[in-house]
Protein backbone atom coordinates (compact mmCIF):
# COMPACT_ATOMS: atom_id res chain seq x y z
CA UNK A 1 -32.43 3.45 -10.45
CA UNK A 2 -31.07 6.43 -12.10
CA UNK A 3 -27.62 7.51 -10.94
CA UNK A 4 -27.69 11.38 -9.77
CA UNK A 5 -25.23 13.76 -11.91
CA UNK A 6 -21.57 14.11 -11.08
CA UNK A 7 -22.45 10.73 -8.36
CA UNK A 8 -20.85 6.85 -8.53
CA UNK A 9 -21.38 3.47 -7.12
CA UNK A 10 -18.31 2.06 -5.23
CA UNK A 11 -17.54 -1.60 -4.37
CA UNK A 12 -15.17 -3.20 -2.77
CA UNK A 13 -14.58 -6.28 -0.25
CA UNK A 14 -12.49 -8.26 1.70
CA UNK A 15 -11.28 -5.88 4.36
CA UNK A 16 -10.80 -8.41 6.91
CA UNK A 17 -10.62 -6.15 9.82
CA UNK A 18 -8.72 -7.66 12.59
CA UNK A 19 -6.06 -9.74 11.03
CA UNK A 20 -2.99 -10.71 11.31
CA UNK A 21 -1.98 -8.45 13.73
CA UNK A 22 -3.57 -5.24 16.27
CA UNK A 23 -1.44 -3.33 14.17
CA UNK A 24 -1.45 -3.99 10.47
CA UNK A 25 -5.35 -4.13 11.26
CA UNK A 26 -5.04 -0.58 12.27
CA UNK A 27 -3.09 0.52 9.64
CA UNK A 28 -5.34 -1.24 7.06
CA UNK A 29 -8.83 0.35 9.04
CA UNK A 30 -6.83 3.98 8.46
CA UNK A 31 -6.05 3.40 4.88
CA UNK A 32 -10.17 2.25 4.57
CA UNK A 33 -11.11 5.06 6.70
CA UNK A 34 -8.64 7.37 4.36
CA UNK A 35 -10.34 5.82 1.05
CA UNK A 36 -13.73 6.92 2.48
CA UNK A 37 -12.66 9.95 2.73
CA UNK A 38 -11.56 10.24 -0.41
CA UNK A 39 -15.23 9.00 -2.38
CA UNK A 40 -18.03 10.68 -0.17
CA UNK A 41 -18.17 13.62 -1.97
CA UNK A 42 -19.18 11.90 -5.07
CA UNK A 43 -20.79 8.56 -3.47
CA UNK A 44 -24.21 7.95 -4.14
CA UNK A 45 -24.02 4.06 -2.94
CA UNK A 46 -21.02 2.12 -0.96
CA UNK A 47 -21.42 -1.71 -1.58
CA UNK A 48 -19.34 -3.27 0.95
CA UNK A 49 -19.06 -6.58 -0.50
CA UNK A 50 -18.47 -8.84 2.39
CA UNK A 51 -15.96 -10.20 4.54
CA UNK A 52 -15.58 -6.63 6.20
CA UNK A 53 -14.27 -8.60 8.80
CA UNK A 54 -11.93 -11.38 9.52
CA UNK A 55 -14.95 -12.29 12.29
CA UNK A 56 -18.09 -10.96 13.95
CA UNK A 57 -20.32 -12.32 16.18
CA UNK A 58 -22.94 -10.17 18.10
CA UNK A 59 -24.07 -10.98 21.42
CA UNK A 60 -27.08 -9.52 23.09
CA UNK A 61 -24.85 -7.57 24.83
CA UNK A 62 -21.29 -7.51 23.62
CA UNK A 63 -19.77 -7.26 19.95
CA UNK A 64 -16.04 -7.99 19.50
CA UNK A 65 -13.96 -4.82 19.82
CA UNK A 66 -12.31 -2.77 17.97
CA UNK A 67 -12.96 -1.04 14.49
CA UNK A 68 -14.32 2.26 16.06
CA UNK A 69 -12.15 4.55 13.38
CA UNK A 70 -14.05 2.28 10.69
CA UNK A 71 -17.43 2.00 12.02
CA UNK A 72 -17.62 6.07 13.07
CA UNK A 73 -16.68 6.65 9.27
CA UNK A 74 -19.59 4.22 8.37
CA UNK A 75 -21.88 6.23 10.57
CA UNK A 76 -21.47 9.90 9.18
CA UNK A 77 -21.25 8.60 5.70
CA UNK A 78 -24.71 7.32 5.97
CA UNK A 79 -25.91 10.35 8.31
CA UNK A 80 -24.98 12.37 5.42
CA UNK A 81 -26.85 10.21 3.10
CA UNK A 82 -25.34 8.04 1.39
CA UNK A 83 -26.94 4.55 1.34
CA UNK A 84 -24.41 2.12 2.88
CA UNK A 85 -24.72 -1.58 1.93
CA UNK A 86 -23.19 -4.70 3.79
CA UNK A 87 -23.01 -7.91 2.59
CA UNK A 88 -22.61 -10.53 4.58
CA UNK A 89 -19.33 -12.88 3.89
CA UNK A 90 -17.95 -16.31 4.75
CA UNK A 91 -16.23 -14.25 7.37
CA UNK A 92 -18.79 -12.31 9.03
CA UNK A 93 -22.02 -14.25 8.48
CA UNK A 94 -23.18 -13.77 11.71
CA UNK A 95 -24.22 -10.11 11.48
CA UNK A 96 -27.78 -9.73 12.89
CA UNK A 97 -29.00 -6.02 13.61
CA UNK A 98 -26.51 -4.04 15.79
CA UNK A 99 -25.12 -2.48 12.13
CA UNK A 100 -27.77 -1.48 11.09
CA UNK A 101 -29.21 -0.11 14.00
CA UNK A 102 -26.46 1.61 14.96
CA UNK A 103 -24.67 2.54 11.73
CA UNK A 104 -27.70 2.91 9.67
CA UNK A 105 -26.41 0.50 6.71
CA UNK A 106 -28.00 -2.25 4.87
CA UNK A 107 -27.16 -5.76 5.24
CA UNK A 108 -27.57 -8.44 2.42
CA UNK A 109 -27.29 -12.00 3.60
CA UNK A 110 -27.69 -12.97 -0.45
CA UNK A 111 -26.99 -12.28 -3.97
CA UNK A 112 -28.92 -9.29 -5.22
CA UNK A 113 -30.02 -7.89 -8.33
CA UNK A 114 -29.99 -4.13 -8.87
CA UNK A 115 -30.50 -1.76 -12.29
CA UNK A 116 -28.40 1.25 -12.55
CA UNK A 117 -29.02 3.64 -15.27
CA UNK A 118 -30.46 0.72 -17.76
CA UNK A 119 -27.10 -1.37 -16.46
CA UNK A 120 -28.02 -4.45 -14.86
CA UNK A 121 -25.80 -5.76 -11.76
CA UNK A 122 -25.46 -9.20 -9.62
CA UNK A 123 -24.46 -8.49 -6.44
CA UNK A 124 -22.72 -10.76 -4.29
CA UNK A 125 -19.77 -12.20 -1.82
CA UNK A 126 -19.66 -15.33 -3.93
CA UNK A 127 -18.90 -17.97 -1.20
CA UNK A 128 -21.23 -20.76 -1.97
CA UNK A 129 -22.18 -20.35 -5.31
CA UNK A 130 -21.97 -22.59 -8.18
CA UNK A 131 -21.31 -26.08 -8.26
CA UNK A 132 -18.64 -28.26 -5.95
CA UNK A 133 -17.53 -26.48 -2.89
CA UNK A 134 -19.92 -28.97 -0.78
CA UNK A 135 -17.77 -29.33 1.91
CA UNK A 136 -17.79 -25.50 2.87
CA UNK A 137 -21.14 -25.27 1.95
CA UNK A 138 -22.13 -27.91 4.43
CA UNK A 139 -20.13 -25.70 7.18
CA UNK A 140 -21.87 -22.37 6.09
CA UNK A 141 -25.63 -24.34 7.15
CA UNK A 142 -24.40 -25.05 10.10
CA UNK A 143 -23.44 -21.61 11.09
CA UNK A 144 -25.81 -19.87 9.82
CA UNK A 145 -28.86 -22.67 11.42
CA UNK A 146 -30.49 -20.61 14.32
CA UNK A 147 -30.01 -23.55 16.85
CA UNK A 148 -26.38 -23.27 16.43
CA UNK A 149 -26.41 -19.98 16.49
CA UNK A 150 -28.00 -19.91 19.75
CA UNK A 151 -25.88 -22.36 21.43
CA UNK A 152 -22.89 -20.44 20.27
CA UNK A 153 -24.59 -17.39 22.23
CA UNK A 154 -24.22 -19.24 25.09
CA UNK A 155 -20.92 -19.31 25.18
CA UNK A 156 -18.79 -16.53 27.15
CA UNK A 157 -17.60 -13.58 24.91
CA UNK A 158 -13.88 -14.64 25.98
CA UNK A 159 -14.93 -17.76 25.11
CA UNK A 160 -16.54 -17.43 21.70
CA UNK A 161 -15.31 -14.70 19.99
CA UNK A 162 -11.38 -16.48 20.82
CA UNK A 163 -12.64 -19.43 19.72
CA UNK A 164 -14.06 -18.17 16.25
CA UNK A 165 -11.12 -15.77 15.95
CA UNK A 166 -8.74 -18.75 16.52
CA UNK A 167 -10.80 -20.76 14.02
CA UNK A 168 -10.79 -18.00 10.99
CA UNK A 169 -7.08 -17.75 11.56
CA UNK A 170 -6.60 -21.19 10.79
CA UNK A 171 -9.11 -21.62 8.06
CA UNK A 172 -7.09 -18.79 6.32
CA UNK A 173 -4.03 -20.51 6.47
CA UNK A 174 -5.54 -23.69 4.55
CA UNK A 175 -7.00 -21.05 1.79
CA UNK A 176 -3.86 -21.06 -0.25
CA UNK A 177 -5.74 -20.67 -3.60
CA UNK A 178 -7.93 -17.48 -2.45
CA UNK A 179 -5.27 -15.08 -3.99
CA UNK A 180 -4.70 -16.88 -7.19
CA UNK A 181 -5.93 -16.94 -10.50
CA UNK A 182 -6.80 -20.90 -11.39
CA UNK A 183 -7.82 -20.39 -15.00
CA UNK A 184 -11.46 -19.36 -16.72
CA UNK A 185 -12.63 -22.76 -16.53
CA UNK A 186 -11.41 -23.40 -13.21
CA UNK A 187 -12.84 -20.66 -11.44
CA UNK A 188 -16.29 -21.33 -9.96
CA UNK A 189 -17.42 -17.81 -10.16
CA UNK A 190 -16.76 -17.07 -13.44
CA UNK A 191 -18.17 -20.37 -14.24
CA UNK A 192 -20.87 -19.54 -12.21
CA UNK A 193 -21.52 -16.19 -13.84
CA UNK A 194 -21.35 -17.82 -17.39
CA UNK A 195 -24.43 -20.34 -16.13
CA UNK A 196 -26.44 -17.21 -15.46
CA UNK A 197 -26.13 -15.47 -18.47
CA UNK A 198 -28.00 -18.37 -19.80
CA UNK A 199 -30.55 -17.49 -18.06
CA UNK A 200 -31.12 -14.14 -17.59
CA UNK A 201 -28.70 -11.18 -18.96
CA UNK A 202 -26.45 -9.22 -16.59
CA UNK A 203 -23.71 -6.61 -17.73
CA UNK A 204 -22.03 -6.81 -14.64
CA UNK A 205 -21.49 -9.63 -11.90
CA UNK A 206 -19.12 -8.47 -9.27
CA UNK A 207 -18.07 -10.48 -6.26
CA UNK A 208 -15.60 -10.69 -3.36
CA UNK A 209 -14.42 -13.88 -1.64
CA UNK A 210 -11.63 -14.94 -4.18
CA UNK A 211 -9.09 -11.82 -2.78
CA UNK A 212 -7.37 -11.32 -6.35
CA UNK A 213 -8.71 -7.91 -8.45
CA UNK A 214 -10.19 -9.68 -11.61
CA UNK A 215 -11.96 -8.28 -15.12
CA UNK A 216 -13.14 -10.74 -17.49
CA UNK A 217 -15.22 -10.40 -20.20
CA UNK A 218 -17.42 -13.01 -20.57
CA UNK A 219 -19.69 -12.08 -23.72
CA UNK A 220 -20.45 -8.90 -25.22
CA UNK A 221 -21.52 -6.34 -22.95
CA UNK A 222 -20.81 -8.71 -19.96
CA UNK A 223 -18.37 -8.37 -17.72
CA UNK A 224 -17.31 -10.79 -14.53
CA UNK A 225 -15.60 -8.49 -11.81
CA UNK A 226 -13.92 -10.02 -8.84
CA UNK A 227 -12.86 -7.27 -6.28
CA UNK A 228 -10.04 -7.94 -4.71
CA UNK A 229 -8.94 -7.10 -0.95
CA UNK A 230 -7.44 -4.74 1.18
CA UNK A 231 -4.16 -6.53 2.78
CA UNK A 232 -2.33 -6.39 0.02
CA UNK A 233 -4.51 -5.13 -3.18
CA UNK A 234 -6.60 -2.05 -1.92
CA UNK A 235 -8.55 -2.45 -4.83
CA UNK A 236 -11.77 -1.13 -5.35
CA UNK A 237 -14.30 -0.28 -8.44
CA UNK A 238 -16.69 2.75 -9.34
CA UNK A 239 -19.46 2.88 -11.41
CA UNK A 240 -20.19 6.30 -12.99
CA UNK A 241 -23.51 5.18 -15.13
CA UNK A 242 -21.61 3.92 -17.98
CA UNK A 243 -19.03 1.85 -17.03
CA UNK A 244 -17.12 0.10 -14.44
CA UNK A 245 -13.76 0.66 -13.58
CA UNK A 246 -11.29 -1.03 -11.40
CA UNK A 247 -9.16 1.12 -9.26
CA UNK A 248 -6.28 0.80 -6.72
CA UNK A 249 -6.18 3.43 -3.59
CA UNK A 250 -2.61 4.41 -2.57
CA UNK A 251 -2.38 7.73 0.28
CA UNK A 252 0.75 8.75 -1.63
């Protein structure tokens, strides 16, 4: 892919829309919504790198509310077009096709591999990759098997969506270590990323998931790139063709 003059790539990740509170939620969707602004004269792509939100579940019928500042941004940014790409997170697996049918983006359930202007990118959340983890990983098949999926269907909206809601908030109070740096060799992305380059050469791996705004360069012309989030960071990074820069967003 060759990058149009005077356009970027964005990414960033980790808004968690709908936690802790209606409020800070609000004020967090604003600043997004704000931050969208800001890019979409010079956006080419928008890689939304997962956990967009703190939960989502879609129903046949129902989705859980709120987010309607957000998701109307979403929709004239990609009527206008600009190609608008969700990944799928730990968070809000359970997107089907109400997105993209209605806000004309692009989910990823996976890693992907993209070229921009001769750089080469993996793309991903990053829960689940790499070694250890297993116990989460076990959880993640199990949400994401269609049986289970179905049952959970089955459930009232009051019902489910509280339930899962109730559930994320508590998983996020055992995730002390998402917003801390353990070390190079500690850190199962990085680690991760190193393993690949074995393989197969990438100049840029960028991932959500670990919540702390991260550059590392792991060998010449290879750089790992952890996103950050927006409750606290508001971090994001654009690629012009060249390079790839990380940024913070402030409305002052």
């Amino acid at each position: 892919m060759e990058l149009p003059k005077d356009k970027k790539i964005y990414f960033a990740s980790d808004f968690h829309l709908g936690v802790p509170t209606h409020q800070l939620s609000r004020e967090r969707e604003d600043r997004i919504v704000s931050w969208l602004d800001s890019i979409k004269s010079s956006a080419h792509i928008i890689y939304l790198v997962g956990d967009i939100f703190d939960f989502w579940f879609e129903y046949k019928q129902v989705i859980p509310r709120g987010f309607a500042r957000f998701s109307g941004k979403i929709a004239e940014l990609t009527d206008s077009g600009i190609q608008v790409v969700f990944f799928t997170g730990n968070h809000d697996m359970w997107m089907f096709d109400y997105l993209e049918k209605e806000l004309g983006v692009t989910i990823e359930r996976k890693k992907i591999e993209v070229e921009i202007n001769g750089k080469s990118f993996l793309i991903a959340h990053g829960d689940g990759l790499g070694s250890g983890d297993r116990g989460y990983k076990i959880i993640k098949a199990i949400f994401a098997n269609k049986v289970c999926q179905w049952f959970f269907a089955r459930l009232h909206p009051n019902l489910g969506i509280g339930l899962a809601d109730y559930l994320s908030r508590k998983s996020r109070k055992h995730s002390v270590n998402d917003d801390k740096f353990l070390g190079r060799e500690k850190e199962w992305l990085i680690q991760y990323s190193i393993e690949k380059l074995n393989e197969k050469h990438f100049d840029y791996f960028i991932f959500g998931h670990r919540h702390f705004p991260i550059t590392v360069d792991l060998k010449p012309n290879s750089t790992y790139i952890n996103l950050g989030e927006w409750i606290s960071h508001n971090t994001f990074v654009d690629f012009d063709g060249d390079k790839c820069i990380m940024n913070t967003f402030s409305l002052d």
